[in-house]
PDB file of N, CA and C in Angstrom:
ATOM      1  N   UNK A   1      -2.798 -12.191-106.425  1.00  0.00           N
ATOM      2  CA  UNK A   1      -2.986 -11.113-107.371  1.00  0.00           C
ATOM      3  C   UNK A   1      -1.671 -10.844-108.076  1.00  0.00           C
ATOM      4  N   UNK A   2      -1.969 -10.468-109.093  1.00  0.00           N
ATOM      5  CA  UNK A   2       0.051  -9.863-110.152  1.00  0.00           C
ATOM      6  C   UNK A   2       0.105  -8.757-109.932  1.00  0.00           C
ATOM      7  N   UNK A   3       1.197  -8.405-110.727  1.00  0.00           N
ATOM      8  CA  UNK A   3       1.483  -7.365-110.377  1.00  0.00           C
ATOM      9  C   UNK A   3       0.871  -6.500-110.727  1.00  0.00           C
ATOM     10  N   UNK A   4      -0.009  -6.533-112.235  1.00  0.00           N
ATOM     11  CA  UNK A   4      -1.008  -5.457-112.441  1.00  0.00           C
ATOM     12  C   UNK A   4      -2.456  -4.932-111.902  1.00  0.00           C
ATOM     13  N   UNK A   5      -2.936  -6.407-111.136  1.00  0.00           N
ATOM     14  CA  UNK A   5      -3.799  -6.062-110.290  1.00  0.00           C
ATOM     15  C   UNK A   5      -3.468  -4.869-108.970  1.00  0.00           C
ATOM     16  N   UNK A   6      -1.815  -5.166-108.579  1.00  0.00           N
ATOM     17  CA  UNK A   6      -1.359  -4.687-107.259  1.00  0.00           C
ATOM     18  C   UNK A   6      -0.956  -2.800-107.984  1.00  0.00           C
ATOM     19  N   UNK A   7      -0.359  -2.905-108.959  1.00  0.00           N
ATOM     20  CA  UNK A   7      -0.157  -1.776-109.113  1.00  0.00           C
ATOM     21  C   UNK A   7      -1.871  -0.850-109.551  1.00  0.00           C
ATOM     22  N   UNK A   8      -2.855  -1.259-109.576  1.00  0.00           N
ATOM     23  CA  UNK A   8      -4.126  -0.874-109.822  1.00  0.00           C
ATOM     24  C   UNK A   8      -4.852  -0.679-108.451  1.00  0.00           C
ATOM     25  N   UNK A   9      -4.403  -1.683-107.765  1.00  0.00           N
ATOM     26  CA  UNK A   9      -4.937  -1.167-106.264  1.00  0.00           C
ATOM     27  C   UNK A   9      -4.659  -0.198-105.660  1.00  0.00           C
ATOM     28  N   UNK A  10      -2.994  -0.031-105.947  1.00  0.00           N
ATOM     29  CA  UNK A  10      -2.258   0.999-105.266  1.00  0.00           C
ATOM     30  C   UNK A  10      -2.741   2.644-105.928  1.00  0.00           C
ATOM     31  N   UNK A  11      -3.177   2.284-107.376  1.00  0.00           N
ATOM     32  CA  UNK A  11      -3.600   3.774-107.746  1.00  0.00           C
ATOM     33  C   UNK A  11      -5.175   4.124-107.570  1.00  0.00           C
ATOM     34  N   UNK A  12      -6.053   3.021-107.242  1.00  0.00           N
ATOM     35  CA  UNK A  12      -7.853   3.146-106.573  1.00  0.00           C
ATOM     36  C   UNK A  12      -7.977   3.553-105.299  1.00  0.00           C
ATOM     37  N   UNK A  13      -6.730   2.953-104.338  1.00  0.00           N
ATOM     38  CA  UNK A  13      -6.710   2.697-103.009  1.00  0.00           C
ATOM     39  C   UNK A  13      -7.472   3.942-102.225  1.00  0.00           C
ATOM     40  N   UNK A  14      -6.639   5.193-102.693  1.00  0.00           N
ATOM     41  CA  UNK A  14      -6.762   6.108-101.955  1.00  0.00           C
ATOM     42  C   UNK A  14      -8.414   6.814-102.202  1.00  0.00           C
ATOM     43  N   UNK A  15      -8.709   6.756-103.019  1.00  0.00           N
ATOM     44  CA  UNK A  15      -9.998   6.750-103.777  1.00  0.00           C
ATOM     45  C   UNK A  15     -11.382   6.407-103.399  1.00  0.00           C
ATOM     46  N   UNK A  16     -11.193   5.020-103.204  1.00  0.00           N
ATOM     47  CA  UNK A  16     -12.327   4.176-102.617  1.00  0.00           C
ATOM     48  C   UNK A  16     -12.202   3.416-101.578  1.00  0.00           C
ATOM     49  N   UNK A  17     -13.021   3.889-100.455  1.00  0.00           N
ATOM     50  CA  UNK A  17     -12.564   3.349 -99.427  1.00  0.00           C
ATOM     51  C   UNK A  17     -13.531   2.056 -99.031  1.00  0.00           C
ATOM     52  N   UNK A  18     -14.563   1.864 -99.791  1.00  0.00           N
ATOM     53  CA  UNK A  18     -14.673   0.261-100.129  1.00  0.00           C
ATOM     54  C   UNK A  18     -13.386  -0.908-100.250  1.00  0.00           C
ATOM     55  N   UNK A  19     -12.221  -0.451-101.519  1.00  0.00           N
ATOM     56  CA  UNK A  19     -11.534  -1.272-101.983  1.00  0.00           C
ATOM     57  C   UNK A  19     -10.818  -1.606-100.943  1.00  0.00           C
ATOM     58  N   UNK A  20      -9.999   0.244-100.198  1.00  0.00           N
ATOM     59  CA  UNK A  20      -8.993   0.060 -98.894  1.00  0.00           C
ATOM     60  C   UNK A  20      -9.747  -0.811 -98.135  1.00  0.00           C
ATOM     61  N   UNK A  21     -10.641  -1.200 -97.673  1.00  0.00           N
ATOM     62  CA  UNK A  21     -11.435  -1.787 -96.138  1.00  0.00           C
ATOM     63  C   UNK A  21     -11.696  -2.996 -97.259  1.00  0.00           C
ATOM     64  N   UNK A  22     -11.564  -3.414 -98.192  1.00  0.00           N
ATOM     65  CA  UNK A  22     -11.629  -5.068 -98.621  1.00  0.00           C
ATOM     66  C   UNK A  22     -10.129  -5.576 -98.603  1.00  0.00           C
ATOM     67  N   UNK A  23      -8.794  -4.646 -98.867  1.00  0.00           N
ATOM     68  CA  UNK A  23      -7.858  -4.698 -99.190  1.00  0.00           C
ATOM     69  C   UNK A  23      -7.036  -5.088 -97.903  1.00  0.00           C
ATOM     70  N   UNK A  24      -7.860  -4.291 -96.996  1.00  0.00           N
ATOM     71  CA  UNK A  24      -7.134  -4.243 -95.337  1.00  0.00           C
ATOM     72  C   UNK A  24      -7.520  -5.717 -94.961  1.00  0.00           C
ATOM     73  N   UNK A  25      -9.057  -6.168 -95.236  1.00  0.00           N
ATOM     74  CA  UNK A  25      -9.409  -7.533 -93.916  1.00  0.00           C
ATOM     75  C   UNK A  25      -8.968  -8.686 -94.720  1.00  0.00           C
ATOM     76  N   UNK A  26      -8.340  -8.301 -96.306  1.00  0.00           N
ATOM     77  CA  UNK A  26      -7.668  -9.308 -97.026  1.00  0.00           C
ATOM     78  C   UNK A  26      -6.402  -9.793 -96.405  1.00  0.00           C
ATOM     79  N   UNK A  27      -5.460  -8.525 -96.166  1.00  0.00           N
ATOM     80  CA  UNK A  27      -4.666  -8.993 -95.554  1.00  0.00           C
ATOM     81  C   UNK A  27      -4.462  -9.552 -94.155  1.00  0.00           C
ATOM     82  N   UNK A  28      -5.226  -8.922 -93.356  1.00  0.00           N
ATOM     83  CA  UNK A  28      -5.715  -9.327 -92.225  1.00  0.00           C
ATOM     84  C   UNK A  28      -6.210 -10.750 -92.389  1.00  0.00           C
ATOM     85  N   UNK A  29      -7.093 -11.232 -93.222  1.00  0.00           N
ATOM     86  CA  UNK A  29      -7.011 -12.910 -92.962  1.00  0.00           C
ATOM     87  C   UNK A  29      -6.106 -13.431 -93.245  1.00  0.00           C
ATOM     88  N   UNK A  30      -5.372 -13.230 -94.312  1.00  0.00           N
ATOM     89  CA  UNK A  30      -3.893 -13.795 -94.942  1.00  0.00           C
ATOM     90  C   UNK A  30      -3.245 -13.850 -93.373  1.00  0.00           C
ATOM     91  N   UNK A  31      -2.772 -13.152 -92.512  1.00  0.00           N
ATOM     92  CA  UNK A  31      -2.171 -12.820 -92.017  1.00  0.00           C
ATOM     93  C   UNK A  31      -2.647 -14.233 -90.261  1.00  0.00           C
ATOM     94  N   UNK A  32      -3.431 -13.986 -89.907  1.00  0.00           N
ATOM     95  CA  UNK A  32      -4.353 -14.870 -89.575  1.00  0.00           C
ATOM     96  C   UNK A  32      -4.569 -16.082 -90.083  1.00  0.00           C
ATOM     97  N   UNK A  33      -4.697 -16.324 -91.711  1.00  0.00           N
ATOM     98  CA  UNK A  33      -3.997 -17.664 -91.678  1.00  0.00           C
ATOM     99  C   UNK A  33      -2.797 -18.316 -91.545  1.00  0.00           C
ATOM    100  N   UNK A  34      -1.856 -17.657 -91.634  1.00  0.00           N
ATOM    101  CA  UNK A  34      -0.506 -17.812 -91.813  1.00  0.00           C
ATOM    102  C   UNK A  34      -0.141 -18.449 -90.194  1.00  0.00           C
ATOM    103  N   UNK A  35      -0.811 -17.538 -89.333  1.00  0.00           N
ATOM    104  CA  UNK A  35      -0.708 -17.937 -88.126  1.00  0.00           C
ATOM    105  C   UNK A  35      -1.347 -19.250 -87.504  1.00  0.00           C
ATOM    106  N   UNK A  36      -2.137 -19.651 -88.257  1.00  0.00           N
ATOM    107  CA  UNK A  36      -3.251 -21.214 -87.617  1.00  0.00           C
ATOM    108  C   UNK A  36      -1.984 -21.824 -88.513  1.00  0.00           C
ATOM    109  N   UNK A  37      -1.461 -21.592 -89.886  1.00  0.00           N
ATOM    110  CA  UNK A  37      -0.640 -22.568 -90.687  1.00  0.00           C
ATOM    111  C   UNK A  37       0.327 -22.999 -89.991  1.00  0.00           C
ATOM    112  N   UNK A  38       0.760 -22.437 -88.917  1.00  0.00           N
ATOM    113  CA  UNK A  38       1.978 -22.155 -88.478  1.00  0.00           C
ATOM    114  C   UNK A  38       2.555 -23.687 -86.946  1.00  0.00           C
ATOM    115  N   UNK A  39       0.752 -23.486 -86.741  1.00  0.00           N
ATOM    116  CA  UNK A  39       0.357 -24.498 -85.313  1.00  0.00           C
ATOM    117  C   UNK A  39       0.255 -26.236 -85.934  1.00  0.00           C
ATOM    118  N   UNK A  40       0.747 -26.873 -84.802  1.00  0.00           N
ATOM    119  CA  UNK A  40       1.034 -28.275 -85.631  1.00  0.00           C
ATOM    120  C   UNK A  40      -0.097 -29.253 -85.705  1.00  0.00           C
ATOM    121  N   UNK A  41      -0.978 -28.300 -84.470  1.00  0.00           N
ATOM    122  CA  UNK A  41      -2.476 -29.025 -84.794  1.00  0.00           C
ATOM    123  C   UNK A  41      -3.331 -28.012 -83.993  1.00  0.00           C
ATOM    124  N   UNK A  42      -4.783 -28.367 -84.628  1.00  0.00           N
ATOM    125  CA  UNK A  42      -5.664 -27.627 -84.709  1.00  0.00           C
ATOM    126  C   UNK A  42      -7.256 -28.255 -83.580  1.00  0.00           C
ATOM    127  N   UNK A  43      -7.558 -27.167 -83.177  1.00  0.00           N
ATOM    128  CA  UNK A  43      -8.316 -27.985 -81.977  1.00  0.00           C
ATOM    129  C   UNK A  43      -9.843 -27.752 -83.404  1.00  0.00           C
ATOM    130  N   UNK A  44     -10.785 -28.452 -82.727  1.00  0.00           N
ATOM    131  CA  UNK A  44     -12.180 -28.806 -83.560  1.00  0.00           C
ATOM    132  C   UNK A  44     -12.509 -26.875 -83.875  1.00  0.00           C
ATOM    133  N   UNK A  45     -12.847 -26.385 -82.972  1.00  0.00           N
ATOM    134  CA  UNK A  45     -13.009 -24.809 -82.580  1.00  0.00           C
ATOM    135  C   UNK A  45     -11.797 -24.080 -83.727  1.00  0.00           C
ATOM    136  N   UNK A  46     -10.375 -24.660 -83.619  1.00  0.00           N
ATOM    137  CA  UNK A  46      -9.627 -23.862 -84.209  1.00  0.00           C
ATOM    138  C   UNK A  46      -9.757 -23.953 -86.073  1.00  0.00           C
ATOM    139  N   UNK A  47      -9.807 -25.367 -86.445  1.00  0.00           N
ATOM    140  CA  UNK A  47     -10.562 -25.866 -87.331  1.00  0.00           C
ATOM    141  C   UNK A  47     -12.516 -25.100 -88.365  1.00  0.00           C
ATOM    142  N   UNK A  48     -12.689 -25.111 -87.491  1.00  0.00           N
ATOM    143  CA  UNK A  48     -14.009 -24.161 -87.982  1.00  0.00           C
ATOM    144  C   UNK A  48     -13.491 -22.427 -88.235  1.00  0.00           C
ATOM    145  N   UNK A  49     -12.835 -22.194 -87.433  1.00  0.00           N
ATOM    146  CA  UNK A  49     -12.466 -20.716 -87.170  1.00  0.00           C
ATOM    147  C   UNK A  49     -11.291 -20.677 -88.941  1.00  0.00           C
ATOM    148  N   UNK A  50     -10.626 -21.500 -89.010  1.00  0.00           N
ATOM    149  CA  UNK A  50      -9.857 -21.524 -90.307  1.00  0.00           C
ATOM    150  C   UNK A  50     -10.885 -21.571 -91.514  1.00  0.00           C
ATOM    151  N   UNK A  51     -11.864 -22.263 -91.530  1.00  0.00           N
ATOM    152  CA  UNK A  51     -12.991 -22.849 -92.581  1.00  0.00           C
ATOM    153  C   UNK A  51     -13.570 -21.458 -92.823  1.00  0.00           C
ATOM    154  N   UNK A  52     -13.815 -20.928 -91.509  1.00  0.00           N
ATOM    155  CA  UNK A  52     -14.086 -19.629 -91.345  1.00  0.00           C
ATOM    156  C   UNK A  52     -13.505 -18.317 -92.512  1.00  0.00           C
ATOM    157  N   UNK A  53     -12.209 -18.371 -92.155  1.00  0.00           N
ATOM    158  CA  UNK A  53     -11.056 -17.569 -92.371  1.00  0.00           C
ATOM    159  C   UNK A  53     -11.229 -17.541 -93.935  1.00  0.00           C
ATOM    160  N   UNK A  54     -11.077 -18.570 -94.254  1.00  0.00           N
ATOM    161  CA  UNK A  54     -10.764 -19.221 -95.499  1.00  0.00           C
ATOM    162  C   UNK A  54     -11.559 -18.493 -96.624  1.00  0.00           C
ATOM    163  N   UNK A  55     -13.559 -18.924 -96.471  1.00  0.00           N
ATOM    164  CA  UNK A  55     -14.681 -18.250 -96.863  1.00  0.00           C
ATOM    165  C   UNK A  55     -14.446 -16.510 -96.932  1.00  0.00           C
ATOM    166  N   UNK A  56     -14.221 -16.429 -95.873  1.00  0.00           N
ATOM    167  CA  UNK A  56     -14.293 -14.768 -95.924  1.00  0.00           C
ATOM    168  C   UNK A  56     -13.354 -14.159 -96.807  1.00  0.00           C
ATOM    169  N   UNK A  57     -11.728 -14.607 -96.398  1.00  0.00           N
ATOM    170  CA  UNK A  57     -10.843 -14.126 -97.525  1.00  0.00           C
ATOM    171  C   UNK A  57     -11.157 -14.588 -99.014  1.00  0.00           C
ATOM    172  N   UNK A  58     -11.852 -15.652 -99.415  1.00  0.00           N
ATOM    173  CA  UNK A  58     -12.434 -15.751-100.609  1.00  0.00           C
ATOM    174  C   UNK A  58     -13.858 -14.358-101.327  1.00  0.00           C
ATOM    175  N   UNK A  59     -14.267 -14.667-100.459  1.00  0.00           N
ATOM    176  CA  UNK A  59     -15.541 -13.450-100.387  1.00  0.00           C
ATOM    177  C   UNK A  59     -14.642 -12.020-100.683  1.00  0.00           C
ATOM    178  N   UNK A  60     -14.212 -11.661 -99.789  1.00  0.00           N
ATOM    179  CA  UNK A  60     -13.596  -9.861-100.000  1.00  0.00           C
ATOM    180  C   UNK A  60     -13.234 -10.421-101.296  1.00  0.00           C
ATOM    181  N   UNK A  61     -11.591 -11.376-101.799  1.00  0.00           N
ATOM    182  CA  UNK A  61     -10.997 -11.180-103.025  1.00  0.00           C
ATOM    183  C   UNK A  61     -11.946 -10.859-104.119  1.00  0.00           C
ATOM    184  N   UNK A  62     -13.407 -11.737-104.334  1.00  0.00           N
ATOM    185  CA  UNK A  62     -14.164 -11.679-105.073  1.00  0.00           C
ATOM    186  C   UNK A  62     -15.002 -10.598-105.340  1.00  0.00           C
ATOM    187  N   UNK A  63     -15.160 -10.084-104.127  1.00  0.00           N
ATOM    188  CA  UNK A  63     -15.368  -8.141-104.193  1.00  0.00           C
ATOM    189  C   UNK A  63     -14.276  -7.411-105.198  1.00  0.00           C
ATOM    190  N   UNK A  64     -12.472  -7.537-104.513  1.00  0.00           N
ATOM    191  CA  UNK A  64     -12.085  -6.836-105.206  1.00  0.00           C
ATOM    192  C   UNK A  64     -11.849  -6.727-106.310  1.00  0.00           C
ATOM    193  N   UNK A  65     -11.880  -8.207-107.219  1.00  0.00           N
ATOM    194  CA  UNK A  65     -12.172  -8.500-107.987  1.00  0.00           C
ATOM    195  C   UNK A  65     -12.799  -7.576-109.094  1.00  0.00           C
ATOM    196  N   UNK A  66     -14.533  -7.477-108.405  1.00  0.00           N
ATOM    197  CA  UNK A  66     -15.116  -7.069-109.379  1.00  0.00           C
ATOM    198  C   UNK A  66     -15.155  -5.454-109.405  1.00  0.00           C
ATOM    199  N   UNK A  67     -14.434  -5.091-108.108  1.00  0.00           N
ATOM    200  CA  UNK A  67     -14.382  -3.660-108.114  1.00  0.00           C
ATOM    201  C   UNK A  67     -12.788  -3.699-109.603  1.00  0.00           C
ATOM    202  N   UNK A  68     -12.043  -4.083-109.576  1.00  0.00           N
ATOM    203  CA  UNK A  68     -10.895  -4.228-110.503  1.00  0.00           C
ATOM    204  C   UNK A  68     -11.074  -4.105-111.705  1.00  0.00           C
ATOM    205  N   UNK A  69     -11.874  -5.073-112.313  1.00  0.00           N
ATOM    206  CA  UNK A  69     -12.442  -5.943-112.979  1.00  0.00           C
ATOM    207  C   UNK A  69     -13.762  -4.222-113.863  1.00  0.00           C
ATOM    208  N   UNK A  70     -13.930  -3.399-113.265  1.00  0.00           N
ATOM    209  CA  UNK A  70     -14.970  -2.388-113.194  1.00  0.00           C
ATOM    210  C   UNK A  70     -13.981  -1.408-113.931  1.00  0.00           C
ATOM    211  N   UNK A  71     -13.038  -1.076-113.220  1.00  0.00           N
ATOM    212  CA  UNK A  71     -12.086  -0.361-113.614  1.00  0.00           C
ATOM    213  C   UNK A  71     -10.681  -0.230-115.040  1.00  0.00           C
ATOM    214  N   UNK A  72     -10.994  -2.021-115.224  1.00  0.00           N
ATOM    215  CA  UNK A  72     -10.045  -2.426-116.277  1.00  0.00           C
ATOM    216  C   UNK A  72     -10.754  -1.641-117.645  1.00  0.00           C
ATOM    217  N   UNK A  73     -12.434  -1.957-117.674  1.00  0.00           N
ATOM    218  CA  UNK A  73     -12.395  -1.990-118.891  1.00  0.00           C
ATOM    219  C   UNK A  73     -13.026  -0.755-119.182  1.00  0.00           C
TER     220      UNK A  73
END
């Protein structure tokens, strides 16, 4: 996201607590991936669980997205 998306979150945030609870498990997977990125290999289980990760943090962004996206215009 830039910076104008981030400074737009920061002024909805408190507001809608849809956006906060898409905003929170965003970072929360980020955060979670960073950590599987981190391992030098990945068991079959750990592998799905990333594929996992991956989908979902795509999914919320695309929420906040259109919650953003609602608000721009």
């Amino acid at each position: 996201m830039d910076a104008q998306d981030e400074a737009l979150i920061t002024k909805l945030i408190d507001h809608n607590p849809e956006l906060k609870t898409l905003v929170e498990s965003h970072r929360d997977f980020e955060r979670q991936l960073d950590e599987m990125y981190r391992r030098p290999r990945l068991s079959t289980e750990e592998d799905l669980q990333l594929k996992r990760l991956k989908k979902a943090k795509l999914a919320g962004k695309e929420k906040i997205e259109l919650i953003l996206a609602q608000h721009r215009a």
